[in-house]
N, C-alpha and C. Protein backbone atom coordinates (compact mmCIF):
# COMPACT_ATOMS: atom_id res chain seq x y z
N UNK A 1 -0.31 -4.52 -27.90
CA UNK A 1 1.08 -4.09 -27.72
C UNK A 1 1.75 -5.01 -26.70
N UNK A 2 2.89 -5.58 -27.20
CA UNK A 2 3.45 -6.23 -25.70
C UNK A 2 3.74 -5.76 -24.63
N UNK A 3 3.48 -6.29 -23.69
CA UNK A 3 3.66 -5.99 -22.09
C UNK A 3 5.16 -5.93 -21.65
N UNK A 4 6.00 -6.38 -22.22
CA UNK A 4 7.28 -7.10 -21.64
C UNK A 4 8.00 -5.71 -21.18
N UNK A 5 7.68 -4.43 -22.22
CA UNK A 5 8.75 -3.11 -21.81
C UNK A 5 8.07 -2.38 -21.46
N UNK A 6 6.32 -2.42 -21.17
CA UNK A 6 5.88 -1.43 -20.24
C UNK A 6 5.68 -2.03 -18.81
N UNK A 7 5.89 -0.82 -17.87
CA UNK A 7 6.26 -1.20 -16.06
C UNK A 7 4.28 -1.07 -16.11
N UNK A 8 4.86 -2.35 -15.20
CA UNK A 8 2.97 -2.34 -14.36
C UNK A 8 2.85 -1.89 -13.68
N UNK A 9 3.66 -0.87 -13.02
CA UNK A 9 3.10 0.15 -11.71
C UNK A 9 2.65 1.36 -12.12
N UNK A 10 1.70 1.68 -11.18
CA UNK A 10 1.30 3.34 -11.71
C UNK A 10 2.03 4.11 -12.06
N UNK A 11 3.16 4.31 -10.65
CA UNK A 11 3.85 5.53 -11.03
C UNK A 11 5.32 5.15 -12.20
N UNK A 12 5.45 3.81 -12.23
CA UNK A 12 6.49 3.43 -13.00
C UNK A 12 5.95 3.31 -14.40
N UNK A 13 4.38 2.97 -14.98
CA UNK A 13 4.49 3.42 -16.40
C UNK A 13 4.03 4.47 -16.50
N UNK A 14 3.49 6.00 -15.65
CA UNK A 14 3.75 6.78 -15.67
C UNK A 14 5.34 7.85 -16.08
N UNK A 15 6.16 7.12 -15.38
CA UNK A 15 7.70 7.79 -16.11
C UNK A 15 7.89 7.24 -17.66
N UNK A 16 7.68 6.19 -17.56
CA UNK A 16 8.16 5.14 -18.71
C UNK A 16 7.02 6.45 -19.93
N UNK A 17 5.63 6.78 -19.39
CA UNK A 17 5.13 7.62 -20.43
C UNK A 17 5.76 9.11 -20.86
N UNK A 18 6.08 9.64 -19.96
CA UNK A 18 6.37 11.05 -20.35
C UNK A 18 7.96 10.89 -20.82
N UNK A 19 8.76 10.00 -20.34
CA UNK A 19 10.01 9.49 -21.11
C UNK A 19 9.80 9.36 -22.70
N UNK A 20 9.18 8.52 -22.65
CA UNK A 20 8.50 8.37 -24.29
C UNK A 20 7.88 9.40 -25.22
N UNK A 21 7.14 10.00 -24.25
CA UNK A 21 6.90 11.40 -25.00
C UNK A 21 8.11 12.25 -25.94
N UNK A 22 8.68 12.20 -24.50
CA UNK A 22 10.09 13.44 -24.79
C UNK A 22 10.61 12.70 -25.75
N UNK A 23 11.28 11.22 -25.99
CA UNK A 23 11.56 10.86 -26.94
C UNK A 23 11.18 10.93 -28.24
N UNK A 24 9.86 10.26 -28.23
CA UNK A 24 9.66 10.73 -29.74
C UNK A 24 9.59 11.75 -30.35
N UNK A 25 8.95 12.84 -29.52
CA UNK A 25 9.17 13.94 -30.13
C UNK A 25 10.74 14.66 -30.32
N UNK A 26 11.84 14.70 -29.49
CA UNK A 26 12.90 14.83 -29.74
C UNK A 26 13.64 13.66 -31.17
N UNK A 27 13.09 13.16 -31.43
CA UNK A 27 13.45 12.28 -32.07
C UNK A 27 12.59 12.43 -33.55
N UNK A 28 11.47 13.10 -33.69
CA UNK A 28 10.74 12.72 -34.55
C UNK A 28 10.88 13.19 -36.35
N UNK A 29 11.58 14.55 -36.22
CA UNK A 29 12.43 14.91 -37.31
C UNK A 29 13.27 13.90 -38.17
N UNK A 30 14.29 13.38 -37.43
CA UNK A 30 15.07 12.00 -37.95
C UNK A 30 14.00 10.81 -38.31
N UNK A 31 13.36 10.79 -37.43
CA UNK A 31 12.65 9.50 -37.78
C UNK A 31 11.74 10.35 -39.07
N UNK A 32 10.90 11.26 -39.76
CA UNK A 32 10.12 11.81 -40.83
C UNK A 32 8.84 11.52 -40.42
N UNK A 33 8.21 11.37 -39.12
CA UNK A 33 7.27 11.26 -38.57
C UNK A 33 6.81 12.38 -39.43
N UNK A 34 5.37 12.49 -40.14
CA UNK A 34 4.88 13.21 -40.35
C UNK A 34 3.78 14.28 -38.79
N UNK A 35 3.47 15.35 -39.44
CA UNK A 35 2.68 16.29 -38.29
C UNK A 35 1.36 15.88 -37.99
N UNK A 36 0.53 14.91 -39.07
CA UNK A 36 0.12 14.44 -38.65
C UNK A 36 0.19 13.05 -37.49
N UNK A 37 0.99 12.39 -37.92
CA UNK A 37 1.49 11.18 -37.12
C UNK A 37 2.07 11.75 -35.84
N UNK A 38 2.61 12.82 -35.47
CA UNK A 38 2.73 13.30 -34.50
C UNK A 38 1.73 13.81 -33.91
N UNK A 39 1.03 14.14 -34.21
CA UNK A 39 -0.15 14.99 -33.60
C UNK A 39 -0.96 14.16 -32.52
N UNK A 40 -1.47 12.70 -33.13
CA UNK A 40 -1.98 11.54 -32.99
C UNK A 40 -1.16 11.00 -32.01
N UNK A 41 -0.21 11.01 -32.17
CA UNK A 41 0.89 10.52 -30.95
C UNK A 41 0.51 11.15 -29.52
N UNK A 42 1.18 12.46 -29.95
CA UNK A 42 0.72 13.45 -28.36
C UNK A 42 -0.72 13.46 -28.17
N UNK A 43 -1.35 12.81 -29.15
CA UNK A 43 -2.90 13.39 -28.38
C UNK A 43 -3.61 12.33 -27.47
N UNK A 44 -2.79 10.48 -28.19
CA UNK A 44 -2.95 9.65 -27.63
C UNK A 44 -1.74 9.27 -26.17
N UNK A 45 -0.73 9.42 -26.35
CA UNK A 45 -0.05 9.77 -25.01
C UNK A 45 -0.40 10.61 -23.86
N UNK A 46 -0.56 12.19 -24.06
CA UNK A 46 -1.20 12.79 -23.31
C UNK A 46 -2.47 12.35 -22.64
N UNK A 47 -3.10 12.03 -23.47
CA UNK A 47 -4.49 11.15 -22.57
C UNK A 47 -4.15 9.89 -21.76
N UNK A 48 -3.29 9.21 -21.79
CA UNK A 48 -2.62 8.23 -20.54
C UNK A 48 -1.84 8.94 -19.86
N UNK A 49 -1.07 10.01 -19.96
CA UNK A 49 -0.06 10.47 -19.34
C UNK A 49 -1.04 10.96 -17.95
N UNK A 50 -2.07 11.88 -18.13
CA UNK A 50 -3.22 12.51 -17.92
C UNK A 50 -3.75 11.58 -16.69
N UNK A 51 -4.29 10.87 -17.18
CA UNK A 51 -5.15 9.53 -16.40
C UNK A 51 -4.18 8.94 -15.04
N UNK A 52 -2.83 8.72 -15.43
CA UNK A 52 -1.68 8.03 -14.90
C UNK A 52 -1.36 9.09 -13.45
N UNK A 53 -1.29 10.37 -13.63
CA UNK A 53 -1.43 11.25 -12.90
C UNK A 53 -2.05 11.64 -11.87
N UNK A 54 -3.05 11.30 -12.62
CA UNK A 54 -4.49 11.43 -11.59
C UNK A 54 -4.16 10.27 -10.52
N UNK A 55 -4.02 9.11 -11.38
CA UNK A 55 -4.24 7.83 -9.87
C UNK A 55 -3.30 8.38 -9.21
N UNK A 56 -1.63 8.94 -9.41
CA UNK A 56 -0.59 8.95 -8.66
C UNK A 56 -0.84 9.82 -7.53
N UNK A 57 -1.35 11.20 -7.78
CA UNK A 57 -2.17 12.44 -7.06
C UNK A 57 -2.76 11.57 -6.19
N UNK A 58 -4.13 10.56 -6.55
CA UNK A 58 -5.14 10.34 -5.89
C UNK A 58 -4.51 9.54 -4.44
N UNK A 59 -3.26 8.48 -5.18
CA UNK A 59 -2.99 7.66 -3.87
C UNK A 59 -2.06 8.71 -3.22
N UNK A 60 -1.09 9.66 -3.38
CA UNK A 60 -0.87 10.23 -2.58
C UNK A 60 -1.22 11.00 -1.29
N UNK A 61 -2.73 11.58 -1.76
CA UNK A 61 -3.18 12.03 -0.84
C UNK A 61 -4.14 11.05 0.08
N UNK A 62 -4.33 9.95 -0.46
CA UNK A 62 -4.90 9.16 0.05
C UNK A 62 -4.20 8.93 1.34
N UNK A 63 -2.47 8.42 1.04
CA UNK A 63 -1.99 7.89 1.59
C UNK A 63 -2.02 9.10 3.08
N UNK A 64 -1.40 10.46 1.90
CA UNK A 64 -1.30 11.18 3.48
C UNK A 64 -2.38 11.54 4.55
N UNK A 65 -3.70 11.40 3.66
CA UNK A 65 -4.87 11.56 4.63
C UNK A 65 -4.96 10.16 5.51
N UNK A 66 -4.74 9.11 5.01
CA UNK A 66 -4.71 7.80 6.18
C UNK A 66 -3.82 7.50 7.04
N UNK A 67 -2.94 8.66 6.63
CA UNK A 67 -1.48 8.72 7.82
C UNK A 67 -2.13 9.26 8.76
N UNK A 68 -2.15 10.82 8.48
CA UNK A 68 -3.35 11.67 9.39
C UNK A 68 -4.27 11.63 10.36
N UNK A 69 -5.28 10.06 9.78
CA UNK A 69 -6.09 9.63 10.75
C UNK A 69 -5.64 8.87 11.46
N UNK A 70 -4.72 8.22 11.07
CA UNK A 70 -3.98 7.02 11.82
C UNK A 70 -3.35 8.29 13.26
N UNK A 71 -2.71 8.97 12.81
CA UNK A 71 -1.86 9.58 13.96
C UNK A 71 -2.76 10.72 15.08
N UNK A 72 -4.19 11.08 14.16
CA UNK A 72 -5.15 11.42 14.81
C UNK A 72 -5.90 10.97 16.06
N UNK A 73 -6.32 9.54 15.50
CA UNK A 73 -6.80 8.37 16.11
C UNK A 73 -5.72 8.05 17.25
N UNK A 74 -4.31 7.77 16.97
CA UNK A 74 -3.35 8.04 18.25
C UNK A 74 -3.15 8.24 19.53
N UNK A 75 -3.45 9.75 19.03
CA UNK A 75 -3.47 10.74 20.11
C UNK A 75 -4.48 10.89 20.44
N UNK A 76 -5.75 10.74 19.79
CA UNK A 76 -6.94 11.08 20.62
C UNK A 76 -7.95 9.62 21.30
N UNK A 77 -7.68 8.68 20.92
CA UNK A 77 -8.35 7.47 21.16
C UNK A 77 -8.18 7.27 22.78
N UNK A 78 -7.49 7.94 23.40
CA UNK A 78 -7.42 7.48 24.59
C UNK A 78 -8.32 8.29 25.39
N UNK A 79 -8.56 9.61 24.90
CA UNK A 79 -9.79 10.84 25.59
C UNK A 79 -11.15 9.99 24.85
N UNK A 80 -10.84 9.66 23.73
CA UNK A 80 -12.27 9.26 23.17
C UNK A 80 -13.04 7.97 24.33
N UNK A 81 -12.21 7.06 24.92
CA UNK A 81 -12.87 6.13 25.39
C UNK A 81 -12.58 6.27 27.18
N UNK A 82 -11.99 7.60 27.41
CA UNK A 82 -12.66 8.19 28.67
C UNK A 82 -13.98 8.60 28.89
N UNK A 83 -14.27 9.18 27.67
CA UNK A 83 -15.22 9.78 27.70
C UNK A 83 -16.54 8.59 27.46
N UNK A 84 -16.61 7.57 26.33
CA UNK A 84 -17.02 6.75 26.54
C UNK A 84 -17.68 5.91 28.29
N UNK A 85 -16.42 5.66 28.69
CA UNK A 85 -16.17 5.00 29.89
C UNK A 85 -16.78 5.64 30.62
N UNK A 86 -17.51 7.23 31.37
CA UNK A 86 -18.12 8.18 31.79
C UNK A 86 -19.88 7.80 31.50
N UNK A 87 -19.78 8.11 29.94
CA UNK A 87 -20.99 7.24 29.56
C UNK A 87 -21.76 6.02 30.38
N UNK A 88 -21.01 5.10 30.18
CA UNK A 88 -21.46 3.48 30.99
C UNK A 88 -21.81 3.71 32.27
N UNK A 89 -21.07 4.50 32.81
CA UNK A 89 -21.01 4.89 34.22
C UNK A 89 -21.88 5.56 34.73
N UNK A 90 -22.87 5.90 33.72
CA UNK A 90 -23.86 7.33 34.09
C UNK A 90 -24.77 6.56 34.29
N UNK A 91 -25.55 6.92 36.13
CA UNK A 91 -26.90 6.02 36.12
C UNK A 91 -28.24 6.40 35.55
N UNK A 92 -28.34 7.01 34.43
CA UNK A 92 -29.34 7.32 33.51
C UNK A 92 -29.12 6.36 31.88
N UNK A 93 -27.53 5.56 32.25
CA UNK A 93 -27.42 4.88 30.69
C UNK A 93 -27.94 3.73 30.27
N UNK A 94 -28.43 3.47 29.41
CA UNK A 94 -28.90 2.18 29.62
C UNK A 94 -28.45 1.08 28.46
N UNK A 95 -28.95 -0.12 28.59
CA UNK A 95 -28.45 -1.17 27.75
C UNK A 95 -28.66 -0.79 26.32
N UNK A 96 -29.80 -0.42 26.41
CA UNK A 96 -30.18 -0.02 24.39
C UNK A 96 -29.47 1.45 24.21
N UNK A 97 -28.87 2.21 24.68
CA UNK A 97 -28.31 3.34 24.43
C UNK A 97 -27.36 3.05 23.81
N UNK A 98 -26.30 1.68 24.28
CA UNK A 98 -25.27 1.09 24.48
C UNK A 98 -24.88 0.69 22.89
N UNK A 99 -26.43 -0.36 23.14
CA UNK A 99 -26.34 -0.90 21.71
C UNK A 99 -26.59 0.08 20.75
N UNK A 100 -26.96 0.73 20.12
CA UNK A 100 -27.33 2.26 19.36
C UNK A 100 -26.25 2.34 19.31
N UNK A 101 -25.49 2.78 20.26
CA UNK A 101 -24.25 3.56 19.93
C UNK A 101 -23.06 2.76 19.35
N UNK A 102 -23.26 1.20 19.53
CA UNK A 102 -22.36 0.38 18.99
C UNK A 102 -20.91 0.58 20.23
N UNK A 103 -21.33 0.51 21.35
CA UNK A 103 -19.77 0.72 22.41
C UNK A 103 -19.99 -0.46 23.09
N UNK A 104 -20.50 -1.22 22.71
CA UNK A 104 -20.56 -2.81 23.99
C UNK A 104 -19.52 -3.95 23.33
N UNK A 105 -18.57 -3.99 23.92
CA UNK A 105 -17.50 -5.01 23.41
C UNK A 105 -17.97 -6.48 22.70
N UNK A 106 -17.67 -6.64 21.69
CA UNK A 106 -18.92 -7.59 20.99
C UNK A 106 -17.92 -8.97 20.78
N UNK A 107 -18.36 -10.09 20.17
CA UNK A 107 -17.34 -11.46 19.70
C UNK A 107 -17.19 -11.14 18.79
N UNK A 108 -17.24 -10.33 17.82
CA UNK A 108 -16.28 -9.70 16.38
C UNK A 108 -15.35 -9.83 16.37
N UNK A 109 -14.42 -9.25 17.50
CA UNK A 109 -12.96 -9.14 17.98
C UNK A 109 -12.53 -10.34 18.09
N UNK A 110 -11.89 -11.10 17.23
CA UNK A 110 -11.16 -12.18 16.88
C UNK A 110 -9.70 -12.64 18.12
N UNK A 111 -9.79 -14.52 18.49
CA UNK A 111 -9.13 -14.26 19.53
C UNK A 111 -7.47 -14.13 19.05
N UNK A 112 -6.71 -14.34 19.56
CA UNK A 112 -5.25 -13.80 18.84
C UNK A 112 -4.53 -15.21 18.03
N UNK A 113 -5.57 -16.12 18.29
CA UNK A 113 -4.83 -17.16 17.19
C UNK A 113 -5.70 -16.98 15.85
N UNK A 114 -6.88 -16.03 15.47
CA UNK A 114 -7.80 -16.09 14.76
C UNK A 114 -7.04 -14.86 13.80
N UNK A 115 -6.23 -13.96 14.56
CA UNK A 115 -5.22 -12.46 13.86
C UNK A 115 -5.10 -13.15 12.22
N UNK A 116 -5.31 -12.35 11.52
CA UNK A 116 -4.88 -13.09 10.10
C UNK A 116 -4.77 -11.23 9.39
N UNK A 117 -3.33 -10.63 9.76
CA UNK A 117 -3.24 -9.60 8.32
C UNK A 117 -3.87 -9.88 6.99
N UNK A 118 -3.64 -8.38 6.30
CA UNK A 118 -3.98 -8.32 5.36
C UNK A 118 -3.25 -7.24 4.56
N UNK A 119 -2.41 -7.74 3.47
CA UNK A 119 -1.59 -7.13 2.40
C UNK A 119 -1.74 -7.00 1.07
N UNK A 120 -1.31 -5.95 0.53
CA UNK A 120 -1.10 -5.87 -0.88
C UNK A 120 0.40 -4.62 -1.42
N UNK A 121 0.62 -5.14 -2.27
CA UNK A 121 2.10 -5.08 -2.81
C UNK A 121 2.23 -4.35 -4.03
N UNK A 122 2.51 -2.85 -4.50
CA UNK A 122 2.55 -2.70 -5.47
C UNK A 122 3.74 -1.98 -5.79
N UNK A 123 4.75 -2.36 -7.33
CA UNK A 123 6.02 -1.82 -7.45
C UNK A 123 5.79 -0.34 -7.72
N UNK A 124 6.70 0.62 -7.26
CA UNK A 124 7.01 1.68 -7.24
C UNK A 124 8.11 2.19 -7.76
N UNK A 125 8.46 3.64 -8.59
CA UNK A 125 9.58 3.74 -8.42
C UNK A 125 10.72 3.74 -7.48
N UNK A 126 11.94 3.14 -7.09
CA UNK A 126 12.55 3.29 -6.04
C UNK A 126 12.27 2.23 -4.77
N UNK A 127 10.66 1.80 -5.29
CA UNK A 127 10.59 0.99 -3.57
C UNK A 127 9.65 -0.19 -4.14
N UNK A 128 9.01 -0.54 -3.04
CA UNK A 128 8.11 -1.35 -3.41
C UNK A 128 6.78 -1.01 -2.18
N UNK A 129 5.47 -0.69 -2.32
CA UNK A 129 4.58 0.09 -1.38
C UNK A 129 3.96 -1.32 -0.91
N UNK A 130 3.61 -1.73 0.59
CA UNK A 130 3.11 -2.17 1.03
C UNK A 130 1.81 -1.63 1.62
N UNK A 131 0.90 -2.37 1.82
CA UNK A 131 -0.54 -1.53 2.01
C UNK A 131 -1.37 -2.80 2.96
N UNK A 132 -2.05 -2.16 3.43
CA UNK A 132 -2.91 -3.38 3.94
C UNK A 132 -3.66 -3.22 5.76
N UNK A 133 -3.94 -4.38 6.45
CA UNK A 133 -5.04 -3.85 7.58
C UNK A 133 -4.02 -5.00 8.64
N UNK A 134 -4.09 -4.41 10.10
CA UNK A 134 -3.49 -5.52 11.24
C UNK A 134 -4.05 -6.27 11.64
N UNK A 135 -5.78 -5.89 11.02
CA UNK A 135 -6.88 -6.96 11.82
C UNK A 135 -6.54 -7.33 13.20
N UNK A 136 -6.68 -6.52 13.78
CA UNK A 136 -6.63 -6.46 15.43
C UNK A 136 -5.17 -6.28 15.91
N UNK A 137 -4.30 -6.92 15.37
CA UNK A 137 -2.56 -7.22 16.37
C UNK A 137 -2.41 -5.61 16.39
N UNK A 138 -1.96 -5.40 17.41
CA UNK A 138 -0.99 -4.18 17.62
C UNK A 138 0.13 -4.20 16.50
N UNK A 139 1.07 -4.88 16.49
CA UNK A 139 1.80 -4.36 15.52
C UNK A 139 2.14 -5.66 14.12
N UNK A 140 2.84 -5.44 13.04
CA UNK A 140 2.67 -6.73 12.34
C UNK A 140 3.86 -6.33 11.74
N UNK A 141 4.51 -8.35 11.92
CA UNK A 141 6.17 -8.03 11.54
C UNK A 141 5.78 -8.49 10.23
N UNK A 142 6.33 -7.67 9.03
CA UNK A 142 6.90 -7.84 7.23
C UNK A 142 7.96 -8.60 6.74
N UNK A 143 7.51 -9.53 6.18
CA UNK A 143 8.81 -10.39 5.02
C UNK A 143 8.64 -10.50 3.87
N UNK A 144 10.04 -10.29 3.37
CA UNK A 144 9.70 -10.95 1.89
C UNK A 144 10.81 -11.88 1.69
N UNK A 145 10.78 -12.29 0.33
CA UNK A 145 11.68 -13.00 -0.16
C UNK A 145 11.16 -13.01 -1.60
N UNK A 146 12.47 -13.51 -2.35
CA UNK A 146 12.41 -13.42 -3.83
C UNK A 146 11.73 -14.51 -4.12
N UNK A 147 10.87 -14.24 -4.95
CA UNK A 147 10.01 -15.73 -5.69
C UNK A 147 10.89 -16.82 -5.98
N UNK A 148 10.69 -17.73 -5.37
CA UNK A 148 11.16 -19.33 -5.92
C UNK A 148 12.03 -19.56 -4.67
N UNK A 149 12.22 -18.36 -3.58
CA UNK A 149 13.27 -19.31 -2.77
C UNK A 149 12.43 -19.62 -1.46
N UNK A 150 12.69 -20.48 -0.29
CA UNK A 150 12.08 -20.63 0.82
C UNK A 150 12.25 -19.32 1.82
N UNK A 151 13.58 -18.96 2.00
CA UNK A 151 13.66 -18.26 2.91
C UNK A 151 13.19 -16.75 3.24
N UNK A 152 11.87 -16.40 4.67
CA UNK A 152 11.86 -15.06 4.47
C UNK A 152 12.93 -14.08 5.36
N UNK A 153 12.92 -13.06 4.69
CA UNK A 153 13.56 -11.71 5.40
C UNK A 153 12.64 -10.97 5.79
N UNK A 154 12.76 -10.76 7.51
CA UNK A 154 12.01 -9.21 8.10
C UNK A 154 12.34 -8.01 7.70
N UNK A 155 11.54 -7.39 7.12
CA UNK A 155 12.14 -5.90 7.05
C UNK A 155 11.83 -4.82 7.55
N UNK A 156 10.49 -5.17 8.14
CA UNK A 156 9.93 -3.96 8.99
C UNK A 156 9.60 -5.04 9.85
N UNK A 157 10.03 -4.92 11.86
CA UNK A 157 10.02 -6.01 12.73
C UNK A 157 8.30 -4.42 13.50
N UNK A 158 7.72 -5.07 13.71
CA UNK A 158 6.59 -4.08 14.71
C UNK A 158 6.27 -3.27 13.91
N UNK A 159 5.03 -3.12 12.45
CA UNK A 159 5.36 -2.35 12.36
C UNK A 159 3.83 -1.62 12.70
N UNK A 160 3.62 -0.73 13.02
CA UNK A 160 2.26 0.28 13.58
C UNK A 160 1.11 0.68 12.87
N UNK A 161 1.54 0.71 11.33
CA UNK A 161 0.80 1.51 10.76
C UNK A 161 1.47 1.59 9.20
N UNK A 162 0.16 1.46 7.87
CA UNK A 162 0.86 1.12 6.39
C UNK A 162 0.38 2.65 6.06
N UNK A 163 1.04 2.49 4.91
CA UNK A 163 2.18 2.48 3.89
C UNK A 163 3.40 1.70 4.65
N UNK A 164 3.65 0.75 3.95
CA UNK A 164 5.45 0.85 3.82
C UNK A 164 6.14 0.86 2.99
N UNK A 165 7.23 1.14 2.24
CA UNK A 165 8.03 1.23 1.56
C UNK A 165 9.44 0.13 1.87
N UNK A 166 9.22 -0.69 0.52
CA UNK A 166 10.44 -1.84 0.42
C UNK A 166 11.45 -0.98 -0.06
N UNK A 167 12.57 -0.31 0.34
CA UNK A 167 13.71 -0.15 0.04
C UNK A 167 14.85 -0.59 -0.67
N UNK A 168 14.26 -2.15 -0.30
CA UNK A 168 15.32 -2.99 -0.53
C UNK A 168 16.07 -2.71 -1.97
N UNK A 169 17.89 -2.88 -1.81
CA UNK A 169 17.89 -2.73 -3.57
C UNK A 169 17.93 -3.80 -4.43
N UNK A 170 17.85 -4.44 -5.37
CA UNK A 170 18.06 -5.17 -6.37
C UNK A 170 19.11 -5.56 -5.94
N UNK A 171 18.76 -7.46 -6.09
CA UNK A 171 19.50 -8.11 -5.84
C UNK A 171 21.16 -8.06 -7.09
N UNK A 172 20.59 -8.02 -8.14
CA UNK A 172 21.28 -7.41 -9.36
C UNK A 172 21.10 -6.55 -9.87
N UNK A 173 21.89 -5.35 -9.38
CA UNK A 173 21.33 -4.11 -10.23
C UNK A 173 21.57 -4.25 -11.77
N UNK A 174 19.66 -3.78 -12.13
CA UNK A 174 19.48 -3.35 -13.28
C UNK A 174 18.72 -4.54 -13.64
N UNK A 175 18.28 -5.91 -12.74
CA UNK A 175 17.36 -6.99 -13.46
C UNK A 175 16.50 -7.21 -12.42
N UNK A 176 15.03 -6.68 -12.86
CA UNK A 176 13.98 -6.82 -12.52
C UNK A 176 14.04 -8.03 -11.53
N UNK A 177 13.11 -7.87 -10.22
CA UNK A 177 12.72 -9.25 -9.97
C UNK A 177 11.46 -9.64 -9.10
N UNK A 178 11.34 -10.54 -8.91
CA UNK A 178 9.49 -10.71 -8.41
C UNK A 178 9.76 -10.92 -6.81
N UNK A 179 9.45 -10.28 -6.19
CA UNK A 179 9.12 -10.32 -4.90
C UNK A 179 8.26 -10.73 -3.94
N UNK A 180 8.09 -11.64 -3.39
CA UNK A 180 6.96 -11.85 -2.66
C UNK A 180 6.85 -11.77 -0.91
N UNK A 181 5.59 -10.89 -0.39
CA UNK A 181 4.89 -10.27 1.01
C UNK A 181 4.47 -11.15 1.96
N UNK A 182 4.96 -10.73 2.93
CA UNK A 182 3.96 -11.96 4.25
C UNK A 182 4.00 -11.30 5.26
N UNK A 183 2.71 -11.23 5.71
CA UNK A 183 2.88 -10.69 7.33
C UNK A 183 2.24 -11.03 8.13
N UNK A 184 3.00 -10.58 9.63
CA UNK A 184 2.34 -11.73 10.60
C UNK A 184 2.23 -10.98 11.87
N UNK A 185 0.76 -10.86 12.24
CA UNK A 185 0.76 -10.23 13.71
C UNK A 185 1.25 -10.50 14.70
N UNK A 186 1.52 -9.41 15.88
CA UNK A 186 2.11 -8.73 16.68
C UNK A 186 1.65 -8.63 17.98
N UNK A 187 1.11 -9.30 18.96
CA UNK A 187 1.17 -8.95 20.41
C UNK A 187 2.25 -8.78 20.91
N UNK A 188 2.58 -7.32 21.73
CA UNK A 188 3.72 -7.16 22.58
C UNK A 188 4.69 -8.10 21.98
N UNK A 189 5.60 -8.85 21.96
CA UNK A 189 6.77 -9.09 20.99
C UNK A 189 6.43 -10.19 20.65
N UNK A 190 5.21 -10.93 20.77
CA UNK A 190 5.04 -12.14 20.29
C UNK A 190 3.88 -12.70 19.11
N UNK A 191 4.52 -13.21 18.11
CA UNK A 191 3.91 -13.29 16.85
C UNK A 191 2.83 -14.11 16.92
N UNK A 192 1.64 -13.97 16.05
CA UNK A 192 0.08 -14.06 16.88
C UNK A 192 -0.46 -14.67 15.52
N UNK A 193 -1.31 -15.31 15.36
CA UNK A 193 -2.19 -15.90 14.52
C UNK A 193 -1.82 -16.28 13.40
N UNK A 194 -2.51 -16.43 11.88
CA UNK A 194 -2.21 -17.09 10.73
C UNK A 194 -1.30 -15.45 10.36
N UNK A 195 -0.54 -15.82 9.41
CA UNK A 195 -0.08 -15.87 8.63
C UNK A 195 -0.77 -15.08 7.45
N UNK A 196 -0.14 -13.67 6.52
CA UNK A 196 -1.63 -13.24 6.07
C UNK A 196 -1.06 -13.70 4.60
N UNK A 197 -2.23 -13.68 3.56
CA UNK A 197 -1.71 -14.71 1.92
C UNK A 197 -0.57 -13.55 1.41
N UNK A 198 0.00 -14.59 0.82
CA UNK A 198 1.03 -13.71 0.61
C UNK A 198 0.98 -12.93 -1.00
N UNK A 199 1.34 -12.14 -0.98
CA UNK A 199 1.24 -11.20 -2.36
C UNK A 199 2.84 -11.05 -2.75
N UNK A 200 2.61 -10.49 -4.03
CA UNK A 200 4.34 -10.26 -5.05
C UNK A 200 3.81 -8.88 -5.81
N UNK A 201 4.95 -8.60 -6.12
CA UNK A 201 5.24 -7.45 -7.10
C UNK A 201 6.55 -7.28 -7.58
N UNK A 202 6.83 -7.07 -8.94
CA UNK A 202 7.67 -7.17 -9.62
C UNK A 202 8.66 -5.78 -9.20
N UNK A 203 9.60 -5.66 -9.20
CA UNK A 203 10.19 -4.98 -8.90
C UNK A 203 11.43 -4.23 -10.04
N UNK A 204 11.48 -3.00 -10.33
CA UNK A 204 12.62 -3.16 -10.99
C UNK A 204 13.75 -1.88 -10.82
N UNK A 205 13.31 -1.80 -9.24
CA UNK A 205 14.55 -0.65 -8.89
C UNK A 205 13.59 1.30 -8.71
């Protein structure tokens, strides 16, 4: 089947399915679709409609459970490594306790020219979802720009914590267009390491 009129996003060929549903079947009298040929229809639609659902459900709650921990982690990260810090301090602790427990500040931690985000871009209805990790920076400023031109736009300057949502509207309403992601870590107001690869997603409102 050609690709050209179904949306590659979850939740966008999700509408595009149950749209279609309603159509044909509102439609299917005129057209002399037989009951069988209908039948076959809804039984093969419904089973994508079905599936399409599920992922949309799944990242939702995904998303709101990683909000959750994110804002969990927040508020509590600062008692967590009091308590830590108490630990070290105790003259019964010792070096291999340390290591076991994985709390000894290690060279993992990348220095701030080494910061390299990490993104991914997928179209949505209404937006466009950004996703991805700060790899260490405190905060990481977002650009895009339309495929083929040089120049980027910030759209989220600091930002804390993903999901984001591209807002942005169509440059022409009503014609699709390809978008492409870049982001770049964040010390206190000053932009820190590489550059993370940049990703696109088609966009169409």
């Amino acid at each position: 089947m050609p690709s050209d009129y179904i949306p590659d996003s979850f939740e966008n060929r999700y509408n595009w399915l149950v749209n279609l549903k309603q159509q044909v079947n509102d439609n299917a009298a005129t057209l002399k679709l037989t009951a069988a040929q209908l039948a076959a229809f809804n039984t093969l639609i419904d089973a994508l409609i079905d599936a399409y659902k599920a992922v949309i459900d799944a990242q939702a709650a995904l998303d709101q459970a990683s909000g959750d921990a994110q804002d969990l982690y927040g508020t509590s990260a600062g008692d967590l490594r009091a308590f830590i810090n108490q630990l070290k301090a105790n003259p019964l602790f010792t070096d291999g306790m340390g290591a076991a427990m994985q709390i000894f500040t290690t060279g993992s931690v990348p220095d701030a020219a080494s910061i390299k985000p990490t993104i991914k871009a997928a179209a949505e209805r209404g937006h466009v979802r950004i996703t991805g990790s700060k790899n260490y920076a405190e905060t990481v400023n977002l650009y895009m720009r339309i495929a083929g031109t040089a120049a980027w736009t910030l759209i989220a300057p600091k930002r804390k914590k993903f999901p984001f949502d591209d807002q942005t509207p169509l440059k022409t309403p009503g014609v699709p267009e390809q978008r492409e992601y870049m982001a770049r870590g964040v010390i206190g107001d000053d932009e820190v390491g590489q550059d993370s690869d940049i990703v696109s997603a088609t966009f169409a409102g």
